[in-house]
N, C-alpha and C. Protein backbone atom coordinates (compact mmCIF):
# COMPACT_ATOMS: atom_id res chain seq x y z
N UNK A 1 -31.93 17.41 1.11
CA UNK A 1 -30.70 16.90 0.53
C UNK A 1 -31.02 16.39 -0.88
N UNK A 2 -29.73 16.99 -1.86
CA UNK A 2 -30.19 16.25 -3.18
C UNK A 2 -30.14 14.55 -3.30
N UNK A 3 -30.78 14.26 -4.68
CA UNK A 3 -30.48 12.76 -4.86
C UNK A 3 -29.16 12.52 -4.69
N UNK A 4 -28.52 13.33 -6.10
CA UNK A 4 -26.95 13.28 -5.86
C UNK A 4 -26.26 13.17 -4.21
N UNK A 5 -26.54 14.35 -3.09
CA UNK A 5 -25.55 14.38 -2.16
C UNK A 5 -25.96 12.70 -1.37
N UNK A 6 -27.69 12.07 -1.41
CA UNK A 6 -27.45 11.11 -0.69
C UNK A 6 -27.04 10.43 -1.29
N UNK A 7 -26.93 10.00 -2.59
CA UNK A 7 -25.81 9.24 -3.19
C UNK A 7 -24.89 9.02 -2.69
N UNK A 8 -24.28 10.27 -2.68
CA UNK A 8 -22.53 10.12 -1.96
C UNK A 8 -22.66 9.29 -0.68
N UNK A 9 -23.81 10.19 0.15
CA UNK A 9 -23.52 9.29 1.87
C UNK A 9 -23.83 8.43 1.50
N UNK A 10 -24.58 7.65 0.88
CA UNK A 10 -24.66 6.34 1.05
C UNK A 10 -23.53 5.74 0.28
N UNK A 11 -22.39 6.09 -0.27
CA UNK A 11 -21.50 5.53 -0.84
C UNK A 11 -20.34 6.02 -0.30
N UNK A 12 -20.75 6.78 0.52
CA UNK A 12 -19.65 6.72 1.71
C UNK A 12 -20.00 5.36 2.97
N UNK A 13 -20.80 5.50 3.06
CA UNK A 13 -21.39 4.82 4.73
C UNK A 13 -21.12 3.45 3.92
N UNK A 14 -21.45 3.21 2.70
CA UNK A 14 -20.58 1.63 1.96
C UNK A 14 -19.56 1.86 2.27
N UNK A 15 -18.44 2.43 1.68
CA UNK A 15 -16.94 2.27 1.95
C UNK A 15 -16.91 2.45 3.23
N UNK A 16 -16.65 2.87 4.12
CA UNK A 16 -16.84 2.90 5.61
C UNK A 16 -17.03 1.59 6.18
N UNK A 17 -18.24 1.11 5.85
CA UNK A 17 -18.62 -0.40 6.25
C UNK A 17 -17.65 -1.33 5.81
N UNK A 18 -16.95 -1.14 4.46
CA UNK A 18 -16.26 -2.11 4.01
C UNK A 18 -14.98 -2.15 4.40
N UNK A 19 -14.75 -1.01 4.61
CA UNK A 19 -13.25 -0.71 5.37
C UNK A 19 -13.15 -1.65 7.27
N UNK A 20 -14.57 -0.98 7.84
CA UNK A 20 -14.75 -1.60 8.93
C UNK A 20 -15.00 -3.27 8.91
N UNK A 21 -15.36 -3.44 7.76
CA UNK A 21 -15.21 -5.35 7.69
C UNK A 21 -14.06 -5.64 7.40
N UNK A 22 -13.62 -5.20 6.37
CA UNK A 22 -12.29 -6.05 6.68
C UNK A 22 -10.79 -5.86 7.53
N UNK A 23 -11.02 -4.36 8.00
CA UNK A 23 -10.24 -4.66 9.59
C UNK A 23 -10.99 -5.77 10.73
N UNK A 24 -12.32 -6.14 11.14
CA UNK A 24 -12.51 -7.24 11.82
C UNK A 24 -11.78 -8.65 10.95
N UNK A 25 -11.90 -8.56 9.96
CA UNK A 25 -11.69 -9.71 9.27
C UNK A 25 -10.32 -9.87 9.52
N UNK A 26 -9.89 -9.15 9.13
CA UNK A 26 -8.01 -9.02 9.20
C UNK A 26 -7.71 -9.09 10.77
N UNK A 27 -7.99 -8.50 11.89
CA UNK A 27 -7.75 -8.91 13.43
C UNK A 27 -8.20 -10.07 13.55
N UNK A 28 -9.09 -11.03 13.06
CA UNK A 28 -9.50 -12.23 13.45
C UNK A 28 -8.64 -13.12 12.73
N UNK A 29 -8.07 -12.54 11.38
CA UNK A 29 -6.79 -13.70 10.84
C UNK A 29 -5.17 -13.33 11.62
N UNK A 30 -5.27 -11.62 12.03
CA UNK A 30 -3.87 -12.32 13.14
C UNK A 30 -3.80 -12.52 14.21
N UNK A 31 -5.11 -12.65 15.14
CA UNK A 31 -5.47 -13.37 16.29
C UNK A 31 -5.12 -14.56 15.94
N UNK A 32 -6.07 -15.46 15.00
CA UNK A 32 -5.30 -16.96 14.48
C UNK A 32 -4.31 -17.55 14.36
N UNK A 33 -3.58 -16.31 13.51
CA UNK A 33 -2.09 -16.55 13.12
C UNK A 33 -1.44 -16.81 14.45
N UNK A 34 -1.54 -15.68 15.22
CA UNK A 34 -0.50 -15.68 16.29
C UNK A 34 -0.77 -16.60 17.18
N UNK A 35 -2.39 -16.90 17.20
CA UNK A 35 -2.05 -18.40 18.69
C UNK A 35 -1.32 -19.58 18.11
N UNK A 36 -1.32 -19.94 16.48
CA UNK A 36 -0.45 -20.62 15.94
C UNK A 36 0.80 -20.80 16.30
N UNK A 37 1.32 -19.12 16.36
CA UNK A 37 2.66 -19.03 16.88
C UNK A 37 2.87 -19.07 18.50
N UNK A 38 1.79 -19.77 19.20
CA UNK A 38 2.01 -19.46 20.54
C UNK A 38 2.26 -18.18 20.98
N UNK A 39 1.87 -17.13 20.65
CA UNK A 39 0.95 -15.67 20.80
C UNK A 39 0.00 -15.59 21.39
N UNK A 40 -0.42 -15.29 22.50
CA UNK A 40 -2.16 -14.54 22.84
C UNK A 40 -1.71 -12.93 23.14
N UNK A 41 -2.99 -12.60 22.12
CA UNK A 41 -2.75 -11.16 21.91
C UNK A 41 -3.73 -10.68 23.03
N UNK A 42 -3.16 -9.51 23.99
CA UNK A 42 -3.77 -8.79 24.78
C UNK A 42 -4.74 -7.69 24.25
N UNK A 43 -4.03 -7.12 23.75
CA UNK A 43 -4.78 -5.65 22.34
C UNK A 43 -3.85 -5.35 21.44
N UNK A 44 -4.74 -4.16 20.93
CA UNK A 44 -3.50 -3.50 20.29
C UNK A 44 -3.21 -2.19 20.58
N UNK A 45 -2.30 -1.70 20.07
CA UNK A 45 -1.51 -0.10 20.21
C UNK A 45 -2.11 0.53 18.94
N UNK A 46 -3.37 0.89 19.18
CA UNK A 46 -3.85 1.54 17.75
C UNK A 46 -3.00 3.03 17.39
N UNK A 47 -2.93 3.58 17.98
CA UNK A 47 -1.76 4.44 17.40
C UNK A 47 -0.51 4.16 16.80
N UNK A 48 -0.47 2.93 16.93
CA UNK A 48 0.68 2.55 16.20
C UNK A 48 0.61 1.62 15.26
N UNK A 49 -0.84 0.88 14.80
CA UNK A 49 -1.36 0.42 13.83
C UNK A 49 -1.58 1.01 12.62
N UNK A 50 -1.46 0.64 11.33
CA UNK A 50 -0.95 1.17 10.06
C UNK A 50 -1.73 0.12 9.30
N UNK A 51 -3.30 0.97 8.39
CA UNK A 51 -3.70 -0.20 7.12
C UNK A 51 -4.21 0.83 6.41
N UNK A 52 -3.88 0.23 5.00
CA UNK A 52 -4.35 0.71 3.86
C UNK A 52 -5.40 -0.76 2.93
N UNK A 53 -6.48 -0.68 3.46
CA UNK A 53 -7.37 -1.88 3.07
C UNK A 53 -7.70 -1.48 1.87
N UNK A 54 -7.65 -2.33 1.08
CA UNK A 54 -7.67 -3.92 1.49
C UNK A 54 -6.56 -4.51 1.29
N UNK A 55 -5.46 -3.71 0.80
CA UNK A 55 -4.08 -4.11 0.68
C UNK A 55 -3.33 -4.73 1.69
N UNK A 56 -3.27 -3.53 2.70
CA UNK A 56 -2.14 -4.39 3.68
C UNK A 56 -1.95 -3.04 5.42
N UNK A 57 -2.18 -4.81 6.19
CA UNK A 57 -2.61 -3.94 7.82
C UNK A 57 -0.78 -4.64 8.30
N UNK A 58 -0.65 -3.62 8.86
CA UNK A 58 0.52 -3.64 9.87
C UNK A 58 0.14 -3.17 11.51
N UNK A 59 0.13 -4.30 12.24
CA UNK A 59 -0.49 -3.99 13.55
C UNK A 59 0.94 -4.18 14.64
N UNK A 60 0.67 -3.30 15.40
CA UNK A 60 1.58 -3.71 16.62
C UNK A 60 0.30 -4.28 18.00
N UNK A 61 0.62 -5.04 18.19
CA UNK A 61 0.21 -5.97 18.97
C UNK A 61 0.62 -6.01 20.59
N UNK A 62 -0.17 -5.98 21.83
CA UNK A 62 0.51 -6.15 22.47
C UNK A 62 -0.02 -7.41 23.46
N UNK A 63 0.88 -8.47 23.68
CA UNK A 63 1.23 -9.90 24.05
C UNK A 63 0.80 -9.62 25.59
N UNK A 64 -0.35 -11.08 25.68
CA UNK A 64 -0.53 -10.84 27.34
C UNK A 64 0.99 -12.07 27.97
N UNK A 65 1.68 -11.96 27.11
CA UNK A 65 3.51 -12.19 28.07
C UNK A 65 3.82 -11.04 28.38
N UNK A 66 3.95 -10.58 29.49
CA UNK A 66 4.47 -9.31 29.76
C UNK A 66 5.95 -8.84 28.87
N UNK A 67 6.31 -7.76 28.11
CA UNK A 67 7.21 -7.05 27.76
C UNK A 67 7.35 -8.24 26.23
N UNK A 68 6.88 -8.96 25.91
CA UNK A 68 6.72 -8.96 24.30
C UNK A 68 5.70 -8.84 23.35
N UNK A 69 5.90 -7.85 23.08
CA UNK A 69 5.13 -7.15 22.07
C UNK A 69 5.64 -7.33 20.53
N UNK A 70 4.41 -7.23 19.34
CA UNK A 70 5.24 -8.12 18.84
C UNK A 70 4.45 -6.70 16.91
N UNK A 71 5.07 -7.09 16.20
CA UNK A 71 4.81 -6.27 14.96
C UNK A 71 3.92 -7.51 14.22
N UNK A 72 2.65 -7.09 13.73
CA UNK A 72 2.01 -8.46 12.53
C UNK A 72 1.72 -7.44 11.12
N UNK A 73 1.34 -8.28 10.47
CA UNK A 73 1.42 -8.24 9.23
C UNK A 73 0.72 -9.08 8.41
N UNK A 74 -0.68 -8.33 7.38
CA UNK A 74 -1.60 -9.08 7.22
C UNK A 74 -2.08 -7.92 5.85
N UNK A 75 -3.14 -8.91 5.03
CA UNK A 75 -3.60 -8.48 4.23
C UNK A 75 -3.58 -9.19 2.78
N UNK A 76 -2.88 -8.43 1.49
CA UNK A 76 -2.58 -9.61 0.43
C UNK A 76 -1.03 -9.91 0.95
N UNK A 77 -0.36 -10.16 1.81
CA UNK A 77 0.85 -10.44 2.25
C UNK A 77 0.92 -11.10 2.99
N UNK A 78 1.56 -12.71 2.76
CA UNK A 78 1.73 -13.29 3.57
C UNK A 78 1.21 -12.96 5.68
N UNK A 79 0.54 -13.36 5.70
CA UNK A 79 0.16 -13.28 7.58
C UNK A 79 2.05 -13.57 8.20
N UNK A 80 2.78 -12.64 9.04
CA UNK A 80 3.89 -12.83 9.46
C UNK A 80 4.05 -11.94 10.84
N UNK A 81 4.80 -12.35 12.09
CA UNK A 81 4.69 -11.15 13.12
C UNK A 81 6.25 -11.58 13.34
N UNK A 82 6.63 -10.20 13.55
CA UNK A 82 8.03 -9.89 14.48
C UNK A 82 8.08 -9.44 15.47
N UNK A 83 9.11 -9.37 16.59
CA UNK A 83 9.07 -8.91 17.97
C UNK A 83 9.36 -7.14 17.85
N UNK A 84 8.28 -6.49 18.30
CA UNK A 84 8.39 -5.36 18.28
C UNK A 84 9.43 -4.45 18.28
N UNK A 85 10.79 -5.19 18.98
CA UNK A 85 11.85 -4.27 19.13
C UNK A 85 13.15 -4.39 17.84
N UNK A 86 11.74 -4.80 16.40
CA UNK A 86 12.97 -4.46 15.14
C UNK A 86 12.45 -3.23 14.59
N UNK A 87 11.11 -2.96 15.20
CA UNK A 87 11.00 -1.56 14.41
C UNK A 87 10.40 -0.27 15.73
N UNK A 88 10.47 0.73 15.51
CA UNK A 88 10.11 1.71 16.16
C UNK A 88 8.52 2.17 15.66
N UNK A 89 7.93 2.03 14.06
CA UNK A 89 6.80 2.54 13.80
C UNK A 89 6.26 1.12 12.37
N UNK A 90 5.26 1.43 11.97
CA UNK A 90 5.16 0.84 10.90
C UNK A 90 5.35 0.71 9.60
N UNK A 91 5.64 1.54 9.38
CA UNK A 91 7.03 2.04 8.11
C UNK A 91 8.08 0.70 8.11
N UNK A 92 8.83 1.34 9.36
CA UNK A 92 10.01 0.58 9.71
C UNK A 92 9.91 -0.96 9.56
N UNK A 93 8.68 -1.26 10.41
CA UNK A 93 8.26 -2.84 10.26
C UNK A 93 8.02 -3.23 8.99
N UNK A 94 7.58 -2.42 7.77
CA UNK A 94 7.30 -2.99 6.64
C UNK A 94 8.87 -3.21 5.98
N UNK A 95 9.64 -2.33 6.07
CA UNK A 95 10.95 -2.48 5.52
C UNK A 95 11.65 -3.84 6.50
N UNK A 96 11.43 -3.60 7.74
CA UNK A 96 12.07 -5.07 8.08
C UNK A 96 11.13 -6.20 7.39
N UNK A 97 9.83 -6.36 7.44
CA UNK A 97 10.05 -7.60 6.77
C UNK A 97 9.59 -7.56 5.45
N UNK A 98 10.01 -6.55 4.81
CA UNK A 98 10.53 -6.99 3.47
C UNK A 98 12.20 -7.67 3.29
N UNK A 99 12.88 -7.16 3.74
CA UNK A 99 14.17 -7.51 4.13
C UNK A 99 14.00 -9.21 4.36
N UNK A 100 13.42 -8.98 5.73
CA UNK A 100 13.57 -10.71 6.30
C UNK A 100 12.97 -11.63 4.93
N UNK A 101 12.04 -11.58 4.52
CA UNK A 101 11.85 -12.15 3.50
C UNK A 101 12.74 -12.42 2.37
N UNK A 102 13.20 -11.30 2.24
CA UNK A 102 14.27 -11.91 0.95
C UNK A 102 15.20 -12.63 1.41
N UNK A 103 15.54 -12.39 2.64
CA UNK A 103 16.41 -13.80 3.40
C UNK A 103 16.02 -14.80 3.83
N UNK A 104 14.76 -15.23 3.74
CA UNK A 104 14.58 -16.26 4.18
C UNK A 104 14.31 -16.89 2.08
N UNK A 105 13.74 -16.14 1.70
CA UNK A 105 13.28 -16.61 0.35
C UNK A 105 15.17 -17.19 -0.71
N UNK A 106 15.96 -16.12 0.22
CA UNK A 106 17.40 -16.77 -0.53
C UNK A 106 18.02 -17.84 0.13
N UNK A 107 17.39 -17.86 1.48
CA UNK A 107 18.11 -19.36 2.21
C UNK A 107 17.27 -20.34 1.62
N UNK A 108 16.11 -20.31 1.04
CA UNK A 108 15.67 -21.60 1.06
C UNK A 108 16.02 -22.00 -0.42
N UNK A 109 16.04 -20.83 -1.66
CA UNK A 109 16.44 -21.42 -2.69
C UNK A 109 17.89 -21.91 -2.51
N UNK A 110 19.15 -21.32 -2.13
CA UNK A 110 20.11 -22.01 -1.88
C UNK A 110 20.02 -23.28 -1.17
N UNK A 111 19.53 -23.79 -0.13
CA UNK A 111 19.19 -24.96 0.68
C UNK A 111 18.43 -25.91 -0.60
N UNK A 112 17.62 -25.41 -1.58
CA UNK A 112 17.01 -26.65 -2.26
C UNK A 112 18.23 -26.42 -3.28
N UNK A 113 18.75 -25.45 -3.82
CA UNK A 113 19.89 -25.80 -4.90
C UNK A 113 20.98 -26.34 -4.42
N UNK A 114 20.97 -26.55 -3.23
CA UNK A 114 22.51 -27.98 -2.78
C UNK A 114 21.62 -28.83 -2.46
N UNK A 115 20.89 -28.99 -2.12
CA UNK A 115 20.02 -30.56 -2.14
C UNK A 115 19.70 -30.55 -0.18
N UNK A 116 20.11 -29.39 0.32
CA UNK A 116 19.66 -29.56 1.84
C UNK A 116 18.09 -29.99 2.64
N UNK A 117 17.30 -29.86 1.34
CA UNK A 117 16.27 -29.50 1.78
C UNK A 117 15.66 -31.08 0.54
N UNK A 118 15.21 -31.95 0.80
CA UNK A 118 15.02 -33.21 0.32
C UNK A 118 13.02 -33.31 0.65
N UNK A 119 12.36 -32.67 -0.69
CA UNK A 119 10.98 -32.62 -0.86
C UNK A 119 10.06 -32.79 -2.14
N UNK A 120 9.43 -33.64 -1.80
CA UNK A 120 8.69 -34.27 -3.26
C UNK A 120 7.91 -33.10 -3.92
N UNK A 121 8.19 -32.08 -3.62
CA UNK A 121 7.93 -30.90 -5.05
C UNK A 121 8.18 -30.16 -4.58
N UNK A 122 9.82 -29.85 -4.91
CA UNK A 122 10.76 -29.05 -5.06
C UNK A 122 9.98 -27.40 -6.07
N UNK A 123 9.46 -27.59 -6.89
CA UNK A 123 8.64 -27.16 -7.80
C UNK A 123 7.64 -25.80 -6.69
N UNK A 124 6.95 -26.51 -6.20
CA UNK A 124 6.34 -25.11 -5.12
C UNK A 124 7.42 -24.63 -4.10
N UNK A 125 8.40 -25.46 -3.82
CA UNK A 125 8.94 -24.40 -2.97
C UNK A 125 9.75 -23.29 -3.42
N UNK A 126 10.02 -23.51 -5.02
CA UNK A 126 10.77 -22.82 -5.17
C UNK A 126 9.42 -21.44 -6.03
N UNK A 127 8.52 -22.16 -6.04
CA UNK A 127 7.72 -20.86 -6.37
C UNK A 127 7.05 -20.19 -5.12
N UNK A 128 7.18 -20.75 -4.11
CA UNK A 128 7.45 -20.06 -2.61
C UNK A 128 8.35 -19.12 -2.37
N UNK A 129 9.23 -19.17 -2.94
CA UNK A 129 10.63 -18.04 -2.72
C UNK A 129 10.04 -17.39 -3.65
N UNK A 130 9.94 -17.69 -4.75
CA UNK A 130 10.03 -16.56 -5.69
C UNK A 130 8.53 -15.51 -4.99
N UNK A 131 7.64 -16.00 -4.81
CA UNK A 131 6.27 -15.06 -4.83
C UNK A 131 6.81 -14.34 -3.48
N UNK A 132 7.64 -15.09 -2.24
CA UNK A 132 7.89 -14.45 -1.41
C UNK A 132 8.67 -12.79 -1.50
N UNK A 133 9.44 -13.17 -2.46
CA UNK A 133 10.70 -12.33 -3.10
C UNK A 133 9.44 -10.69 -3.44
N UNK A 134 8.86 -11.49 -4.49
CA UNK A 134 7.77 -10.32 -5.04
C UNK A 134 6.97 -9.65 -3.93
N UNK A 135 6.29 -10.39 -2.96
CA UNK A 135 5.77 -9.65 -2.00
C UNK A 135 6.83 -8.84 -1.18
N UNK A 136 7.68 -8.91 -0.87
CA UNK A 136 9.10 -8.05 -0.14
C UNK A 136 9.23 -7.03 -1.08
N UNK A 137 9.22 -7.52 -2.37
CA UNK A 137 9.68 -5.71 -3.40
C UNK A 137 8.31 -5.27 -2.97
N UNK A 138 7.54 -5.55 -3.17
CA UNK A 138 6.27 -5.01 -2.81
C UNK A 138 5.91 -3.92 -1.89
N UNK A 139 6.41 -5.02 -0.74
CA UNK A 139 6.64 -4.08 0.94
C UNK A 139 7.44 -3.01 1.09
N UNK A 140 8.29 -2.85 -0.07
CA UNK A 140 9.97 -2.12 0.29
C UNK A 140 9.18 -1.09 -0.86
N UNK A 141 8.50 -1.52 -2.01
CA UNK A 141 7.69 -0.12 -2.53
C UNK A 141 6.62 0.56 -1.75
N UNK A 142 6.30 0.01 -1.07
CA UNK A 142 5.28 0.63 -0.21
C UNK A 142 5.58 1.42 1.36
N UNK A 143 6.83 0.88 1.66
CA UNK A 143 7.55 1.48 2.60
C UNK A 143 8.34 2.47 2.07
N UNK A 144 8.91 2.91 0.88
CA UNK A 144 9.42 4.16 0.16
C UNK A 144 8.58 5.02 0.08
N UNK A 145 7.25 4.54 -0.21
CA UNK A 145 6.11 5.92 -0.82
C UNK A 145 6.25 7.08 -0.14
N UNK A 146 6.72 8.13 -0.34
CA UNK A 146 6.94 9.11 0.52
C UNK A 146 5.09 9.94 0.21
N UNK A 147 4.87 9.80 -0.56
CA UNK A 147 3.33 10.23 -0.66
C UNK A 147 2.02 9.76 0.39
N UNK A 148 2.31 8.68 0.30
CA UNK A 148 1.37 7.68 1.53
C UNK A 148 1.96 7.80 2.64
N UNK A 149 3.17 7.77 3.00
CA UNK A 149 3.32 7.90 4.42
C UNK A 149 3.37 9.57 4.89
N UNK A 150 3.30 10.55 4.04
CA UNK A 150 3.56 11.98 4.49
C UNK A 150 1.87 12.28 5.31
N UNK A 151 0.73 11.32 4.64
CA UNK A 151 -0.40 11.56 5.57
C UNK A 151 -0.74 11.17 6.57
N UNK A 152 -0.21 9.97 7.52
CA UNK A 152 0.47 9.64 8.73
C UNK A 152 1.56 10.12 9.38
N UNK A 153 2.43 11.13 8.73
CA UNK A 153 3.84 11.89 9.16
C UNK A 153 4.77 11.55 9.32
N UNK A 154 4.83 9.88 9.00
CA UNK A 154 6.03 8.89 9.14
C UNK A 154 6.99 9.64 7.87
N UNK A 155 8.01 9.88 8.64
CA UNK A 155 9.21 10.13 7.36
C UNK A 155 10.13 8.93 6.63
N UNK A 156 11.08 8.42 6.49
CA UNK A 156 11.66 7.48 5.88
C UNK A 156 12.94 7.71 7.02
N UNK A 157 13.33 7.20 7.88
CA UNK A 157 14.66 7.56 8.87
C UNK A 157 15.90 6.73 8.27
């Protein structure tokens, strides 16, 4: 084998490794997340798991509560899980919570612009909405890509 080709393997078998670290890394932050949320995760549905590392893992999860199963969401994006039955694939789940986000990011700026929401720095929460806002366009560009998802076969429904 040339210098050059072991070059490559060995700069493959790096990326490989690095890819394989930070999916452990990323299952061990939404294991966390979710016992937070009173979640214990049974496994997962790897066929129906979706990451493009180091950007962003979309896992479907399945809950040792019998029959809730639940969608997470991890990576540079907020850690967030929904109950499996808002999306059918991971596509779908990224567009729902891009969505949910901008609704929750417009309830809370309205709630601090009438004064509902009474907090000694008003100042981060409202740069909470806003970064929230940006990560949702984010999700909703990345859930359009018809390029990235045509190599998984997910179409746009």
């Amino acid at each position: 084998m040339s210098q050059q080709a072991q070059a490559e393997a060995l700069s493959q078998e790096e990326a490989e490794a690095k890819i394989k670290r930070w999916n452990q890394e990323e299952f061990v932050k939404i294991q966390k997340f979710c016992q937070s949320q009173g979640v214990q995760i049974k496994g997962l549905k790897q066929n129906m798991c979706q990451c493009l590392p180091p950007v962003i893992g979309v896992w479907y999860i399945q809950s040792a509560t019998k029959g809730e199963d639940y969608w997470v969401i991890s990576g540079d994006f907020p850690t967030d899980l929904a109950n499996a039955s808002v999306a059918k694939n991971a596509r779908e789940a990224l567009r729902y919570f891009s969505m949910s986000w901008q609704i929750k990011a417009a309830n809370l700026e309205d709630a601090l612009a009438e004064g509902k929401i009474q907090l000694n720095d008003k100042e981060t929460q409202q740069k909470f909405a806003k970064d929230l806002v940006e990560k949702a366009e984010k999700l909703y560009v990345i859930s359009h890509d018809e390029k990235l998802w045509a190599q998984v076969g997910l179409k746009l429904s």
